[in-house]
Protein backbone atom coordinates (compact mmCIF):
# COMPACT_ATOMS: atom_id res chain seq x y z
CA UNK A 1 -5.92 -1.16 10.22
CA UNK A 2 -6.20 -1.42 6.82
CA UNK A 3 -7.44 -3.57 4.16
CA UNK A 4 -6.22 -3.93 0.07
CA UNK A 5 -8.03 -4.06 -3.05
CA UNK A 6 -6.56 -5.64 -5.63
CA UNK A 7 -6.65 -3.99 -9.64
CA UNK A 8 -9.79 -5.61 -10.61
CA UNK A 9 -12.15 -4.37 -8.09
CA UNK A 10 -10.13 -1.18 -8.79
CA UNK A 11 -10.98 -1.23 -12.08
CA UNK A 12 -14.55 -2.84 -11.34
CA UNK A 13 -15.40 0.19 -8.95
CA UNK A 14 -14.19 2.69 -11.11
CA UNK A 15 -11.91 4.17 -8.63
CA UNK A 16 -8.66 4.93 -11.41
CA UNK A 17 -8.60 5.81 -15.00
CA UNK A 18 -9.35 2.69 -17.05
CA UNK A 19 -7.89 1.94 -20.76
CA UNK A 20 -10.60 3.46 -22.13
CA UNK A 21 -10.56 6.72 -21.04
CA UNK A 22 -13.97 6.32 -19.30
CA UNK A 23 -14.40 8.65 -16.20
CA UNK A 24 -13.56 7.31 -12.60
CA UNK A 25 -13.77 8.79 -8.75
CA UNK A 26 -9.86 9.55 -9.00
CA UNK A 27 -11.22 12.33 -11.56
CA UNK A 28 -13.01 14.16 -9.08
CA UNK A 29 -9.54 14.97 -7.56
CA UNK A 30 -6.63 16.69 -9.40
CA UNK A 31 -3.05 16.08 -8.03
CA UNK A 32 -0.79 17.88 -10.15
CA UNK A 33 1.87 15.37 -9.84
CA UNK A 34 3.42 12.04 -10.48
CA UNK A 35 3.58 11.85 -6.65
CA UNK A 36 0.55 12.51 -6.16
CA UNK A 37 -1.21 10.70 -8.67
CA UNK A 38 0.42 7.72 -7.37
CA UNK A 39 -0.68 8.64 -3.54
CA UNK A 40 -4.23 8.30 -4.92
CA UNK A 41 -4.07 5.48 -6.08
CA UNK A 42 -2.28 4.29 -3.12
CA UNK A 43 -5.51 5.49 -0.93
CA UNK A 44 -7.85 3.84 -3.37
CA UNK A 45 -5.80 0.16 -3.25
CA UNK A 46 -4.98 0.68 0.64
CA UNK A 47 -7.96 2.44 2.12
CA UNK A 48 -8.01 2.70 6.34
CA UNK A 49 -10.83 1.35 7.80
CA UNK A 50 -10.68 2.87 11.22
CA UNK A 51 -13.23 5.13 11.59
CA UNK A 52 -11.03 7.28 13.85
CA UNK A 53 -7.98 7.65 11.37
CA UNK A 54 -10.60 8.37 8.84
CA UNK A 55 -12.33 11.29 10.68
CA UNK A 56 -8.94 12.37 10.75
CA UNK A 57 -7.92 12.48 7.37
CA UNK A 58 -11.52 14.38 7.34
CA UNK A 59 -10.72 16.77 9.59
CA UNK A 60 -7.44 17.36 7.85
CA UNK A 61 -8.99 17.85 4.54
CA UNK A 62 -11.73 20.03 5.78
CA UNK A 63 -8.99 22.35 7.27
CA UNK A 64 -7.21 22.81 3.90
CA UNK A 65 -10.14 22.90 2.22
CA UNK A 66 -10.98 25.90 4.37
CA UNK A 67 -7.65 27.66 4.28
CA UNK A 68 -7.78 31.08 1.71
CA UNK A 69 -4.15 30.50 0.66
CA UNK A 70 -3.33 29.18 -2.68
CA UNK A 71 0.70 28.56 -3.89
CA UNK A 72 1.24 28.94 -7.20
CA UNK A 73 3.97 25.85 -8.24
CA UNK A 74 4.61 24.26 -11.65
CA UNK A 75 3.86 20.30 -11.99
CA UNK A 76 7.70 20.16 -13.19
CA UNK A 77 8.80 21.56 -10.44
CA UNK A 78 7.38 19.51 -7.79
CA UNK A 79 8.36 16.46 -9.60
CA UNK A 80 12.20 17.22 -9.82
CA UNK A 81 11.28 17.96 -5.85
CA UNK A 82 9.94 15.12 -5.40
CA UNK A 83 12.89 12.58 -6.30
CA UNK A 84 14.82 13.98 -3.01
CA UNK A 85 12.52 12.75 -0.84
């Protein structure tokens, strides 16, 4: 189940970058690509509100969060990568 915000509240909640440069909760994250950028902002105008799927996503996080290993890739890279798939 999920439920849509539209770009006002968006906008009125800070969630996203505004036109005025003024900080926002999507700054506390850093996705180093288009992709991802736009995934954010997908989560932010789509969020779940299952509390089981969001535990999940929790859990998920946490786990990554947790894991030593870091991969070294260039932005540019994963956005050529990303237009076959």
């Amino acid at each position: 189940m999920t439920f849509e915000i539209d770009d006002q509240t968006l906008k009125d909640l800070e969630l996203c970058d505004d036109m005025y440069g003024n900080a926002s909760v999507a700054d506390l994250f850093t996705p180093g690509t288009t992709g991802g950028k736009d995934e954010l902002r997908e989560i932010f105008k789509q969020p779940y509100a299952d509390a089981d799927i969001i535990n999940n996503r929790l859990a998920y996080i946490a786990l990554l969060a947790s894991c030593p290993a870091t991969i070294k890739l260039k932005a540019d890279d994963l956005n050529y990568a990303e237009l076959y798939l």
